[in-house]
N, C-alpha and C. Protein backbone atom coordinates (compact mmCIF):
# COMPACT_ATOMS: atom_id res chain seq x y z
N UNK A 1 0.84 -1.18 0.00
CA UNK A 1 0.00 0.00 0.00
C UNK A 1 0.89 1.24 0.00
N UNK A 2 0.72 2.42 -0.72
CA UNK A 2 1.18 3.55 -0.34
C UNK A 2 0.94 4.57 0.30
N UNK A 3 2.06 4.89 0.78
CA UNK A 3 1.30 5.67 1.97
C UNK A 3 1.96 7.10 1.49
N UNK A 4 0.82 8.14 1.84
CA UNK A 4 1.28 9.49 1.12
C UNK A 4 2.58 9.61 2.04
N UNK A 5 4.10 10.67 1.31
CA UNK A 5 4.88 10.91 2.23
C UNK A 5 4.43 12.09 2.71
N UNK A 6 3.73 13.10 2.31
CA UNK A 6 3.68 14.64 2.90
C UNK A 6 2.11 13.94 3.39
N UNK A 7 1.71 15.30 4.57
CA UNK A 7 0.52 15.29 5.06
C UNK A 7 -0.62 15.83 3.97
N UNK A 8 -1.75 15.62 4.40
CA UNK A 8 -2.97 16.19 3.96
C UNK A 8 -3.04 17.59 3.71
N UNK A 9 -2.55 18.26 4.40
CA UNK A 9 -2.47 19.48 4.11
C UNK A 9 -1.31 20.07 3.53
N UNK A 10 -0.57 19.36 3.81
CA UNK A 10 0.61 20.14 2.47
C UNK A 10 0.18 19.88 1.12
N UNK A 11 -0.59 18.67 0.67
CA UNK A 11 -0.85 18.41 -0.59
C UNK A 11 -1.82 19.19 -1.10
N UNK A 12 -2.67 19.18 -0.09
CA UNK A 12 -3.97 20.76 -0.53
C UNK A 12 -3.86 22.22 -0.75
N UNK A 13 -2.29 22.32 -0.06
CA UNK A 13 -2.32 23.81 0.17
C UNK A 13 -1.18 23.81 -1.01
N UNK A 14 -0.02 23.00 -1.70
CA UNK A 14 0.72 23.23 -2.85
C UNK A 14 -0.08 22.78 -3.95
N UNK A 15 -1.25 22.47 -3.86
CA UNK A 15 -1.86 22.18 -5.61
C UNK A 15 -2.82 23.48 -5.22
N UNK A 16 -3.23 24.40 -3.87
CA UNK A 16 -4.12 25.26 -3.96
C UNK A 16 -3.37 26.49 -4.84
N UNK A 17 -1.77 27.07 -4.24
CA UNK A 17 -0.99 27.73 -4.39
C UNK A 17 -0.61 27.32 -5.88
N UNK A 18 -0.26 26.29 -6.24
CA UNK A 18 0.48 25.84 -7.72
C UNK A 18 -0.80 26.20 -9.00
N UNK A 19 -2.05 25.60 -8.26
CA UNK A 19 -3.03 26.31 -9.36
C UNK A 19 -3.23 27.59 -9.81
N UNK A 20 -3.30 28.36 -8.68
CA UNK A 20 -3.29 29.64 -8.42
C UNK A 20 -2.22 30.30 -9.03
N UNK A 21 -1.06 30.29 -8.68
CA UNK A 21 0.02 30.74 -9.86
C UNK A 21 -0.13 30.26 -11.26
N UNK A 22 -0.53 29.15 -11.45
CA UNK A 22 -0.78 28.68 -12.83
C UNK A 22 -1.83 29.62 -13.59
N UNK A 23 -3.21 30.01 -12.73
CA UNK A 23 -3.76 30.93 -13.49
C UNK A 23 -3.49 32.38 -14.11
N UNK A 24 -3.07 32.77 -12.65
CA UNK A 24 -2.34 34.33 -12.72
C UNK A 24 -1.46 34.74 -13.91
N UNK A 25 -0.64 33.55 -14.10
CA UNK A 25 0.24 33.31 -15.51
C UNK A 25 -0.28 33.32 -16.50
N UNK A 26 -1.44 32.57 -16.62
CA UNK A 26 -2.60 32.26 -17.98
C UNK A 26 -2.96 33.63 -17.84
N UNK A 27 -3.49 34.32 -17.15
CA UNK A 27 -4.41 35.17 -17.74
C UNK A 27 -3.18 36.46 -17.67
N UNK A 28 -2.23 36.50 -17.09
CA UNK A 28 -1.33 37.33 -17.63
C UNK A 28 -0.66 37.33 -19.25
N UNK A 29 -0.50 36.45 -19.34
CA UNK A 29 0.19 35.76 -20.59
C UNK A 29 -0.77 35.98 -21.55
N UNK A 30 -2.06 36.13 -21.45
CA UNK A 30 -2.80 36.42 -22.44
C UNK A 30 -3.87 37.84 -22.16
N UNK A 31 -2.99 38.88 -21.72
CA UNK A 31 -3.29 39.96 -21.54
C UNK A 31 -3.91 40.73 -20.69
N UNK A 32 -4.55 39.54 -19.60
CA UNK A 32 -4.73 40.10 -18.49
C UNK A 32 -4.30 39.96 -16.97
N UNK A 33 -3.02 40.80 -17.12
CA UNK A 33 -2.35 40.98 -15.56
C UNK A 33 -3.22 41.94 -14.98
N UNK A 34 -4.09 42.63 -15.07
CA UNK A 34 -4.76 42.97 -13.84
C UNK A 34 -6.23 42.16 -12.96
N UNK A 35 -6.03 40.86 -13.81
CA UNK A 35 -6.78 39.77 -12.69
C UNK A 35 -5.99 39.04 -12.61
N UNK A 36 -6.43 38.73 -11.25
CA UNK A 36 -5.53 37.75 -9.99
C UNK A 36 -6.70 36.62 -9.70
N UNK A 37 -6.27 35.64 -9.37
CA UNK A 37 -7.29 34.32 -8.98
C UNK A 37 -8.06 34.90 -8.18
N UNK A 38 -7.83 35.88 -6.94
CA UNK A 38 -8.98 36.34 -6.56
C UNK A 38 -10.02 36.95 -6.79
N UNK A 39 -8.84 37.88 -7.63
CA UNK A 39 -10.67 38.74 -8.80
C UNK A 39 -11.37 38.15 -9.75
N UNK A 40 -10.87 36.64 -9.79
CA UNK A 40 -11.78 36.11 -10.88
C UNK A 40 -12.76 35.47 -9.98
N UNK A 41 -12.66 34.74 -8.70
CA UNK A 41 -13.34 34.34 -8.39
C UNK A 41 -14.47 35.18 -7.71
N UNK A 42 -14.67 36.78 -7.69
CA UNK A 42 -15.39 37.70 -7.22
C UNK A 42 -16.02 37.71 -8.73
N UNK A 43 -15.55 37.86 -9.54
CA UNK A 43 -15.96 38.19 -11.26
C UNK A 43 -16.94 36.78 -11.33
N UNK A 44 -16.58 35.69 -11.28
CA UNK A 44 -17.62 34.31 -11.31
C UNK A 44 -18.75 34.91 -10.67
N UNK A 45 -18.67 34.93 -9.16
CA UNK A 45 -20.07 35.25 -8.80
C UNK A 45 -20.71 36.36 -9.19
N UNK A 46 -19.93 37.52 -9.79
CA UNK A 46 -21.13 39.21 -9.95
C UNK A 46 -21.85 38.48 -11.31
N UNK A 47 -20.57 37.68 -11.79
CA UNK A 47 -21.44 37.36 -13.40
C UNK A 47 -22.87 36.78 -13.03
N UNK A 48 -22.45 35.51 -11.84
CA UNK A 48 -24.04 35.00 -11.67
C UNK A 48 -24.86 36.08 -11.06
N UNK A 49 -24.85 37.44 -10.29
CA UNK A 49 -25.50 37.88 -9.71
C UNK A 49 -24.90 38.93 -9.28
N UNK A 50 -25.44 39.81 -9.91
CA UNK A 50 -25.03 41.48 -9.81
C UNK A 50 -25.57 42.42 -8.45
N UNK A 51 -24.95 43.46 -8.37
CA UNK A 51 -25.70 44.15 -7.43
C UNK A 51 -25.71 43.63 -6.12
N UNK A 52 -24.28 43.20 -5.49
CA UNK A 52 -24.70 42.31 -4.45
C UNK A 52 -23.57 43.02 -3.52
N UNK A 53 -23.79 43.03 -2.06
CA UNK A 53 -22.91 44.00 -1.18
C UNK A 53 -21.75 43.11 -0.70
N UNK A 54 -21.24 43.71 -0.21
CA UNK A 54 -19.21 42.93 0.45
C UNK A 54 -20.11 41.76 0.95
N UNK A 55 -20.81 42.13 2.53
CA UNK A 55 -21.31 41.46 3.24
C UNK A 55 -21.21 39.71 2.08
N UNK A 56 -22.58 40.02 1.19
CA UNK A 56 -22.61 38.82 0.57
C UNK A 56 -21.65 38.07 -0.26
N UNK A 57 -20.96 38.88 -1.08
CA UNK A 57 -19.62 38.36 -1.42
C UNK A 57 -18.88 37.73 -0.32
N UNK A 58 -18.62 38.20 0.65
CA UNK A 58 -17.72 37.14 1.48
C UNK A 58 -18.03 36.10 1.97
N UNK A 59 -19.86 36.27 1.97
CA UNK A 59 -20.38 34.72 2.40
C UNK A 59 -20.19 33.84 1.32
N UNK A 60 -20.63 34.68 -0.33
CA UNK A 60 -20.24 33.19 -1.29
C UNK A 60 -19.26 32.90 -1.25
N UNK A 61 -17.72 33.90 -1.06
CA UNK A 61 -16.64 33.22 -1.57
C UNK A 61 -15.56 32.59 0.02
N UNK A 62 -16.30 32.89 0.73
CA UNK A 62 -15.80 32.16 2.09
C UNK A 62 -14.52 33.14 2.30
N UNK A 63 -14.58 34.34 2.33
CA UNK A 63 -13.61 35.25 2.81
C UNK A 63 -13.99 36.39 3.77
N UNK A 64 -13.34 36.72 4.51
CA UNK A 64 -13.63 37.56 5.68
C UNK A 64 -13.78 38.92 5.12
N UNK A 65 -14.83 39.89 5.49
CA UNK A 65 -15.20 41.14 4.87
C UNK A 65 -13.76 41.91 4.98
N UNK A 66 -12.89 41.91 5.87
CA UNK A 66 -11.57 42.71 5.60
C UNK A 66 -11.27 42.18 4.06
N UNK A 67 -11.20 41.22 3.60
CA UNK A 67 -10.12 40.83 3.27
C UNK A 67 -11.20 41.28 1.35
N UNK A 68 -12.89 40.98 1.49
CA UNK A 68 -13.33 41.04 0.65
C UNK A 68 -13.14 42.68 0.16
N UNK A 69 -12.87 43.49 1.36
CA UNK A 69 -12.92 45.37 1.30
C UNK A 69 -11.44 45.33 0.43
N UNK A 70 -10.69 44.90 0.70
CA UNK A 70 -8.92 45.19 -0.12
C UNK A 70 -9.34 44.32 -1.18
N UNK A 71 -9.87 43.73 -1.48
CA UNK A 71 -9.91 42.94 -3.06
C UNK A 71 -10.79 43.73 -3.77
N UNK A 72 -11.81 44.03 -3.08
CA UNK A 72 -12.98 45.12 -4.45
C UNK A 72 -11.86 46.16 -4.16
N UNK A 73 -11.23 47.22 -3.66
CA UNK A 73 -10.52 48.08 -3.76
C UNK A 73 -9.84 47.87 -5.16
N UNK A 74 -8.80 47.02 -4.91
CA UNK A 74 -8.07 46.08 -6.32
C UNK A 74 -8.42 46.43 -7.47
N UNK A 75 -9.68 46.01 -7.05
CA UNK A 75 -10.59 45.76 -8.30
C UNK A 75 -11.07 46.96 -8.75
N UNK A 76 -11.77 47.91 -8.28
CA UNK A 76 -11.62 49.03 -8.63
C UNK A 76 -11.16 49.83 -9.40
N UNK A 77 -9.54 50.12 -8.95
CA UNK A 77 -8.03 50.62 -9.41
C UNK A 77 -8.50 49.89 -10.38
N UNK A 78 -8.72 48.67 -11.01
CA UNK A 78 -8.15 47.85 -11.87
C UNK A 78 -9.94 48.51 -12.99
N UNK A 79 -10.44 48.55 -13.01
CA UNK A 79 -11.51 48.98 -13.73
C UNK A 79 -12.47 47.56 -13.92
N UNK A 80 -12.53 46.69 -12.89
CA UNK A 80 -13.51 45.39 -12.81
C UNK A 80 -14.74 45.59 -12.21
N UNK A 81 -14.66 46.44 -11.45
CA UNK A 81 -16.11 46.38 -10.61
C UNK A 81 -16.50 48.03 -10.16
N UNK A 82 -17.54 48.08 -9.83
CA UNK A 82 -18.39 49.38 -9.64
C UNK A 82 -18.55 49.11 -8.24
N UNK A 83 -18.52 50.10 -7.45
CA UNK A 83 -19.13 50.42 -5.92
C UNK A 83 -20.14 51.33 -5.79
N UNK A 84 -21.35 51.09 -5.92
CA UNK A 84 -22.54 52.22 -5.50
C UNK A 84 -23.49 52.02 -4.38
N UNK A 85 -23.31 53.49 -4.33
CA UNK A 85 -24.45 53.10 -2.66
C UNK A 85 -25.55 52.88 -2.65
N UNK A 86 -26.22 51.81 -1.66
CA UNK A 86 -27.40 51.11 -1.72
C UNK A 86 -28.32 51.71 -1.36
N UNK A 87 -29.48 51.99 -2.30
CA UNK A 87 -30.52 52.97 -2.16
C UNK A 87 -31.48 52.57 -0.37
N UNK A 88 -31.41 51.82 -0.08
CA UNK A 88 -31.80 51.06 0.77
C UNK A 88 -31.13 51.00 2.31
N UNK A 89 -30.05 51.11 2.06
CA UNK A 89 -29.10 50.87 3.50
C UNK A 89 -27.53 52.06 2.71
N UNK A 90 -27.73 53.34 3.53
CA UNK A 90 -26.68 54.07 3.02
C UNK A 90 -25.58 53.93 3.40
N UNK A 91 -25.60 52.87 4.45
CA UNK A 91 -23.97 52.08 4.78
C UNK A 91 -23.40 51.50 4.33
N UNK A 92 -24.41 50.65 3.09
CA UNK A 92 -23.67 49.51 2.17
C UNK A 92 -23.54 50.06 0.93
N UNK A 93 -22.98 49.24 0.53
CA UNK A 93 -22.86 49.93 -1.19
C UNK A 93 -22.70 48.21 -2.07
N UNK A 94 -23.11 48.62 -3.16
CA UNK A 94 -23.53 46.83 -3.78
C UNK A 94 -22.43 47.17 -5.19
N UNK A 95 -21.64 45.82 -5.29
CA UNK A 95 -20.94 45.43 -6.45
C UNK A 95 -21.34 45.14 -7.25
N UNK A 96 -20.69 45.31 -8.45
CA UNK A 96 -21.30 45.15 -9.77
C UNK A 96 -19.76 45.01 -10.58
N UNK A 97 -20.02 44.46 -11.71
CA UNK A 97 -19.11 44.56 -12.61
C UNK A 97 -18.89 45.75 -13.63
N UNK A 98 -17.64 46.01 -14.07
CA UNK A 98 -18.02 47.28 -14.89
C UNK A 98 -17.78 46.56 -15.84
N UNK A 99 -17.85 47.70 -17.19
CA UNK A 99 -18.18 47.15 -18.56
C UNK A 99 -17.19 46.58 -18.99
N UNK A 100 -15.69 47.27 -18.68
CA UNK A 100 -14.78 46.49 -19.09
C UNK A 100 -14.78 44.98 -19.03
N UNK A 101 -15.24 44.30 -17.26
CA UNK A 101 -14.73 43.52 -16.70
C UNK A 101 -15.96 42.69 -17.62
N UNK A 102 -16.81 42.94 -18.24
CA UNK A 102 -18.03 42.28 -18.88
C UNK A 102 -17.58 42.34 -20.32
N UNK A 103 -16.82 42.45 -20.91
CA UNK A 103 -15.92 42.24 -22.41
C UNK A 103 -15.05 41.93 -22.40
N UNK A 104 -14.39 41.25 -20.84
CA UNK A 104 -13.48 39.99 -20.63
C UNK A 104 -13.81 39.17 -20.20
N UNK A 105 -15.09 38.79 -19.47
CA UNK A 105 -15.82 37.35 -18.73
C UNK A 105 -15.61 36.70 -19.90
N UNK A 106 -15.83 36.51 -20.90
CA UNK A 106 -15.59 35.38 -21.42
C UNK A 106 -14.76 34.73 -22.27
N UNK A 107 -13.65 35.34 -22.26
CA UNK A 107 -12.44 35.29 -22.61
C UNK A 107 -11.36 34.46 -21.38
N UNK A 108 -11.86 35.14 -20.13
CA UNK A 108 -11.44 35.01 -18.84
C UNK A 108 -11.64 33.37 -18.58
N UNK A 109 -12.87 33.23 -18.92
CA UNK A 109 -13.94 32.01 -18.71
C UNK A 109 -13.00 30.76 -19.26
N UNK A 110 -12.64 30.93 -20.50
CA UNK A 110 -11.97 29.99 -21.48
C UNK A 110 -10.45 29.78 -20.81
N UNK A 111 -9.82 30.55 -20.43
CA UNK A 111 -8.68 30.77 -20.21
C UNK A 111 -8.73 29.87 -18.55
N UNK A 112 -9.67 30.18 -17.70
CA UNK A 112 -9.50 29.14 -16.71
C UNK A 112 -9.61 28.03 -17.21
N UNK A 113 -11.16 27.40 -18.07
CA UNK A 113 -11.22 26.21 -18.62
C UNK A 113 -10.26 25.10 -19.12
N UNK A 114 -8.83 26.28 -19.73
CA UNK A 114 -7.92 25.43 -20.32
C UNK A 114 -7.13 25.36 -19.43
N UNK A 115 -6.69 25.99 -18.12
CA UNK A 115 -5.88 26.15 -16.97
C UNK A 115 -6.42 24.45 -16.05
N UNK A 116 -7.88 24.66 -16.06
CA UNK A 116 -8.21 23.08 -15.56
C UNK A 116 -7.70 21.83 -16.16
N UNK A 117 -8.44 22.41 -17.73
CA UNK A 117 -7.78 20.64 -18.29
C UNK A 117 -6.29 20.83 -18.42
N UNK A 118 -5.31 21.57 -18.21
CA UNK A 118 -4.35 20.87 -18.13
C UNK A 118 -3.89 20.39 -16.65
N UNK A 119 -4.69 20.98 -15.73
CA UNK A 119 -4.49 20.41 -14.61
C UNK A 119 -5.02 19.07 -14.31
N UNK A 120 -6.06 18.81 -14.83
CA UNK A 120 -6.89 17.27 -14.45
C UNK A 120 -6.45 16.56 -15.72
N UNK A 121 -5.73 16.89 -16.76
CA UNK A 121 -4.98 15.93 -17.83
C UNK A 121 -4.87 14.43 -17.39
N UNK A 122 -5.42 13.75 -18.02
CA UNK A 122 -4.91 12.26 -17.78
C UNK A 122 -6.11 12.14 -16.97
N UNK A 123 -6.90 12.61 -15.97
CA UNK A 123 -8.01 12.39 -15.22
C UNK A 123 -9.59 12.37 -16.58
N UNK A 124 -10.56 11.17 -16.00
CA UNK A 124 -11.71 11.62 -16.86
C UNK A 124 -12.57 12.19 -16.26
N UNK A 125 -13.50 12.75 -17.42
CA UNK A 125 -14.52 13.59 -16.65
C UNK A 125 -15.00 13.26 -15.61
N UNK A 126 -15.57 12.18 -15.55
CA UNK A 126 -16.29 11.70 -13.82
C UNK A 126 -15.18 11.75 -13.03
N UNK A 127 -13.47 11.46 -13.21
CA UNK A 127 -13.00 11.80 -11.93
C UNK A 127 -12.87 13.27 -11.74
N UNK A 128 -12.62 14.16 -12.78
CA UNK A 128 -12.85 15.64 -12.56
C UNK A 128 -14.12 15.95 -11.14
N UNK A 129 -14.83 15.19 -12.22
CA UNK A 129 -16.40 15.42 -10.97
C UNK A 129 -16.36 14.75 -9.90
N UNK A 130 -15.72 13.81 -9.50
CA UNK A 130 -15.44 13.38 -8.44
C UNK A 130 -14.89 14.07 -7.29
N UNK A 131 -13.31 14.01 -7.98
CA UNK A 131 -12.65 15.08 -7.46
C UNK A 131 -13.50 16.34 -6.60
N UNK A 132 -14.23 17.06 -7.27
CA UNK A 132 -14.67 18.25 -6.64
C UNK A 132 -15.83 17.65 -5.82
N UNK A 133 -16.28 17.07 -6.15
CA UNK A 133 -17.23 16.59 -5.34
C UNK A 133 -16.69 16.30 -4.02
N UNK A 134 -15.59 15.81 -3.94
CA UNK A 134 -15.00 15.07 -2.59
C UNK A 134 -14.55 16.26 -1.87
N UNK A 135 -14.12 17.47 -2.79
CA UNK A 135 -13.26 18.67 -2.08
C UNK A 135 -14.47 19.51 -1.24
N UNK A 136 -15.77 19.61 -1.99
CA UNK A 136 -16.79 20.10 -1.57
C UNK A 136 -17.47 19.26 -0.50
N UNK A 137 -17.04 18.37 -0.22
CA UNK A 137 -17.97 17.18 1.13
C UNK A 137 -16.85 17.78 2.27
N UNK A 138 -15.43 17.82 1.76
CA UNK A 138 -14.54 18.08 2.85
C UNK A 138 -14.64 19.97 3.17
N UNK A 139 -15.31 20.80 2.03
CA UNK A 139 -15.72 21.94 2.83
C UNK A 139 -16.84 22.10 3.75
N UNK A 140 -17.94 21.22 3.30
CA UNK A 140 -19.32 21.20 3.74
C UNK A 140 -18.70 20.45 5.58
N UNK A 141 -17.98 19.75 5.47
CA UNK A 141 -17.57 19.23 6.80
C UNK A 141 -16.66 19.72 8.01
N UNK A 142 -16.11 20.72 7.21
CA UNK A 142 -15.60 22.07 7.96
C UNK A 142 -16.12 23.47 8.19
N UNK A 143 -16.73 23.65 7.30
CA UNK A 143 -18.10 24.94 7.47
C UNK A 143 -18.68 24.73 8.66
């Protein structure tokens, strides 16, 4: 039997980090260095659903509102997202994508797509789906 030599968590946290640089590269390399794996994964969700405040962004993407306030900042500077204040609650203000960042979603889109399959290469689709499936039972079990 083999037995892994590194722990559980070193193997999660160098394929989390190794992916992550792998994208940053892709989408630099093909013209966009001003998204970072984090702003894409804020850009995934406005695409599904616009108009939505920090608060909720940090619940979808499992990040702490500090950390979601310095990434829309980022993003900002960078011309990805809009900050306007919420007609409703003049404390919040709701994200949105700007136009730019909406005449690269899907360019962006492709460019992760091919960042995956060369990562799950040699894997088939059902283990792709596996795979995440298993990563998502082990978040649902730490949440």
């Amino acid at each position: 039997m083999n037995t892994p030599s590194k722990s559980f968590v070193y193997t999660l946290t160098r394929i989390s980090s190794r992916y992550k640089t792998e994208l940053a590269q892709n989408f630099a390399s093909n013209g966009y260095s001003d998204v970072t794996p984090d702003y894409w994964i804020i850009l995934e969700w406005l695409w599904e659903e616009e108009n939505i405040t920090l608060g909720q962004l940090a619940e979808r993407t499992s990040k702490d509102k500090a950390s979601i306030t310095r990434i829309i900042g980022g993003m900002e500077r960078n011309d990805l997202v809009i900050r306007t204040p919420s007609a409703s609650d003049k404390r919040s203000f709701l994200i949105s994508m700007s136009k730019y960042a909406k005449s690269i979603i899907e360019n962006l889109k492709q460019i992760e797509g091919d960042t995956l399959k060369r990562a799950t290469n040699k894997l088939n689709p059902i283990e792709v789906k596996e795979l995440v499936r298993m990563l998502e039972h082990l978040f649902v079990n730490l949440d």
